[in-house]
Protein backbone atom coordinates (compact mmCIF):
# COMPACT_ATOMS: atom_id res chain seq x y z
CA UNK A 1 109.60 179.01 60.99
CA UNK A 2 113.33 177.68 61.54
CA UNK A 3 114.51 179.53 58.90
CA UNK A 4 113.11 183.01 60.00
CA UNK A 5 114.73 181.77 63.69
CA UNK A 6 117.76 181.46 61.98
CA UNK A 7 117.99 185.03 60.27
CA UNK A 8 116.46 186.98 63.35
CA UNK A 9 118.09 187.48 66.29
CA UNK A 10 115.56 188.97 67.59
CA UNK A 11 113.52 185.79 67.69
CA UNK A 12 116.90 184.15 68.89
CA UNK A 13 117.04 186.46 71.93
CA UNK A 14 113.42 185.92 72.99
CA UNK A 15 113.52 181.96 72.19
CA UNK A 16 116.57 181.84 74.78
CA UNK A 17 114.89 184.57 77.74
CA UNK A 18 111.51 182.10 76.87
CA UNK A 19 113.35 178.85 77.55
CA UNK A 20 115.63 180.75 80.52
CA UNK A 21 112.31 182.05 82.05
CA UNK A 22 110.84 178.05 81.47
CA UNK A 23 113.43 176.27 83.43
CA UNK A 24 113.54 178.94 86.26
CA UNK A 25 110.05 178.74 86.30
CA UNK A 26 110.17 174.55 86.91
CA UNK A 27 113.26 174.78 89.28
CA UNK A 28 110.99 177.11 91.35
CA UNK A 29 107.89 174.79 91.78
CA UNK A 30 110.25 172.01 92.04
CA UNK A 31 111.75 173.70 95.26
CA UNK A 32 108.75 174.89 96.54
CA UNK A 33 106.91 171.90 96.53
CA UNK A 34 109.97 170.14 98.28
CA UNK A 35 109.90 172.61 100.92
CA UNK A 36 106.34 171.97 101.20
CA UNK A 37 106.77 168.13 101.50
CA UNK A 38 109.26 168.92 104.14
CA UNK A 39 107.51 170.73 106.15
CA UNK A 40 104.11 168.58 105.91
CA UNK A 41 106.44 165.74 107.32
CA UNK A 42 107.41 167.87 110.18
CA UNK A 43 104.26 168.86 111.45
CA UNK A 44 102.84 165.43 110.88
CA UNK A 45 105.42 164.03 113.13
CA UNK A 46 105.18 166.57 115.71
CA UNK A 47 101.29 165.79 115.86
CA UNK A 48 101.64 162.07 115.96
CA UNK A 49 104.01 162.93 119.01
CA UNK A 50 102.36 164.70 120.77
CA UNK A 51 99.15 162.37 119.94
CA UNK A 52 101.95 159.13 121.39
CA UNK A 53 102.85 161.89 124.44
CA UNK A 54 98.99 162.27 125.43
CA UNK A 55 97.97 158.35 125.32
CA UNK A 56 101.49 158.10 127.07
CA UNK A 57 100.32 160.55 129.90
CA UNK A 58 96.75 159.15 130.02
CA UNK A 59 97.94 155.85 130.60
CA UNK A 60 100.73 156.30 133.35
CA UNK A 61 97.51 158.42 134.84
CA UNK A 62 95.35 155.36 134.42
CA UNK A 63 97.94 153.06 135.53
CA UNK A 64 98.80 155.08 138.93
CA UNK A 65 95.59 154.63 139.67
CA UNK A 66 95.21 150.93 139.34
CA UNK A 67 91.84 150.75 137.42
CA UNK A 68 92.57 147.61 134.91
CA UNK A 69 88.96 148.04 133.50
CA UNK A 70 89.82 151.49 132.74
CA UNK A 71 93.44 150.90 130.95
CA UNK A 72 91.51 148.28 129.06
CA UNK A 73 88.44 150.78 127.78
CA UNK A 74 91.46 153.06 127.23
CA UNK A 75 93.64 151.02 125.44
CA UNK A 76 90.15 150.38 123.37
CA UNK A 77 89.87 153.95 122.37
CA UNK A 78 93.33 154.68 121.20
CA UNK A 79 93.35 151.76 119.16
CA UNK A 80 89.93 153.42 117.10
CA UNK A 81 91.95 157.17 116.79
CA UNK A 82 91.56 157.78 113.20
CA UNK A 83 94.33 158.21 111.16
CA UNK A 84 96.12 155.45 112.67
CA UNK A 85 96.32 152.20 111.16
CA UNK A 86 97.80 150.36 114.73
CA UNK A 87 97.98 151.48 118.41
CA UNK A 88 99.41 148.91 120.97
CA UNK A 89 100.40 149.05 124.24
CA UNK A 90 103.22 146.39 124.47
CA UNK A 91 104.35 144.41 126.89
CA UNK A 92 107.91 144.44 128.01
CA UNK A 93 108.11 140.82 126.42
CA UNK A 94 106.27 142.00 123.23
CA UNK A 95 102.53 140.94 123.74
CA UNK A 96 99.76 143.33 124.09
CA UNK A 97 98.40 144.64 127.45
CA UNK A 98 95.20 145.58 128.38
CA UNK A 99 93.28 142.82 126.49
CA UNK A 100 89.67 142.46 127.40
CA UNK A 101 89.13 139.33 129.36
CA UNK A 102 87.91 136.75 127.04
CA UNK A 103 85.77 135.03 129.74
CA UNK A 104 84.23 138.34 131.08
CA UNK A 105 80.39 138.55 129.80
CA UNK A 106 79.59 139.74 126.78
CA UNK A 107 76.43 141.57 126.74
CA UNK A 108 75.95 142.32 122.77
CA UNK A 109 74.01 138.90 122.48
CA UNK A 110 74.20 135.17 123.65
CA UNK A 111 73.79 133.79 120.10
CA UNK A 112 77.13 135.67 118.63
CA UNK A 113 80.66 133.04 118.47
CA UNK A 114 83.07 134.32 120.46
CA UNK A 115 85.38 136.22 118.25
CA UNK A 116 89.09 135.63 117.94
CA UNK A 117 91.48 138.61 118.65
CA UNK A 118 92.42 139.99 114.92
CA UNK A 119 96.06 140.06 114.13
CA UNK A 120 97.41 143.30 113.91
CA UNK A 121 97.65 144.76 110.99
CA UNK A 122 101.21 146.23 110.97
CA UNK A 123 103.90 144.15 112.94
CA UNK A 124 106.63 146.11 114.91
CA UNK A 125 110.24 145.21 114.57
CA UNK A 126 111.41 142.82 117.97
CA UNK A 127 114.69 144.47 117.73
CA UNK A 128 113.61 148.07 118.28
CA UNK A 129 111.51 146.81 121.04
CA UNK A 130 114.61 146.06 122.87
CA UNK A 131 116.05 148.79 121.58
CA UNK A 132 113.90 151.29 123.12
CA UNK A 133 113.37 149.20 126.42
CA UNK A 134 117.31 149.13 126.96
CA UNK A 135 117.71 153.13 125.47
CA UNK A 136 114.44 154.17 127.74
CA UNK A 137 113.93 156.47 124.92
CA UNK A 138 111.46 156.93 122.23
CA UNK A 139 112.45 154.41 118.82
CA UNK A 140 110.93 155.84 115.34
CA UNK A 141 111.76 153.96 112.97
CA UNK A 142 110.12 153.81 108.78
CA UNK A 143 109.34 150.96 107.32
CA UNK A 144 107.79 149.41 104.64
CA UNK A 145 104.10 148.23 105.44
CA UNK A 146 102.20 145.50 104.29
CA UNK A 147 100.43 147.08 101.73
CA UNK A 148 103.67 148.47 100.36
CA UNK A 149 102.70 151.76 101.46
CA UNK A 150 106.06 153.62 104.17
CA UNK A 151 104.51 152.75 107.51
CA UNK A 152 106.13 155.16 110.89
CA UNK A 153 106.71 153.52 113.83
CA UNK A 154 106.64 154.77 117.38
CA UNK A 155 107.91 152.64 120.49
CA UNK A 156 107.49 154.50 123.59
CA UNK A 157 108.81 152.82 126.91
CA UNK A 158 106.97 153.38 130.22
CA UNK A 159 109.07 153.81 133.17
CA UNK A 160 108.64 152.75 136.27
């Protein structure tokens, strides 16, 4: 078959328009699909801010209003939005606010232990904390999670 490649140029002229047409062909999907990727990131972080924008409207709402029990059952829900592995409302010093009250009654049953608070599952960075308390501005940051997988990070500061 090399041989008859060799005396045709025919052959020779369609083997190079083949392997032309080939690597235009890859070089197109490859830039398509990073556009893609691109824009997949985009609209993912616009919907996890405006997701961090509503809780962050709910709760200034909630804590105009002085209803603790309410924050709390708030706090609650955002913490089960799917798609999220962790949602906490921090503390200026770091700790988590709006914890139910561990000696408030617990009406599931009188036999069950009292269960410990579980450790959360993804731990923010102390120094964009301060960061974005000093800034007053929004900190996202990427890391690496603990599973390995690239974790995003959003610290929001309430004002005052």
């Amino acid at each position: 078959m090399f041989t008859y490649l060799r005396r045709s140029i025919g052959l020779k002229i369609l083997a190079v328009v083949g392997v032309t047409g080939l690597a235009t062909l890859f070089s197109l999907g490859f830039l398509f699909i990073t556009a893609m990727e691109r824009n997949l990131l985009e609209e993912n972080a616009t919907a996890i801010g405006k997701t961090a924008d509503s809780a962050v409207r709910g709760l200034k709402a909630i804590m105009l209003s002085g209803y603790t029990d309410v924050a709390t059952a708030y706090a609650g829900t955002l913490k089960k939005t799917e798609g999220m592995v962790a949602f906490r409302i921090l503390k200026v010093d770091g700790e988590e606010a709006f914890q139910p009250d561990p000696d408030a009654e617990d009406d599931t049953s009188d036999d069950a232990a009292p269960s410990e608070p579980e450790p959360p599952p993804h731990p923010f960075q102390e120094a964009h904390l301060k960061q974005a308390i000093a800034s007053e501005k929004a900190i996202t940051y990427q890391e690496i999670g603990t599973g390995g997988e690239p974790m995003k990070t959003t610290l929001i500061p309430l004002l005052n």
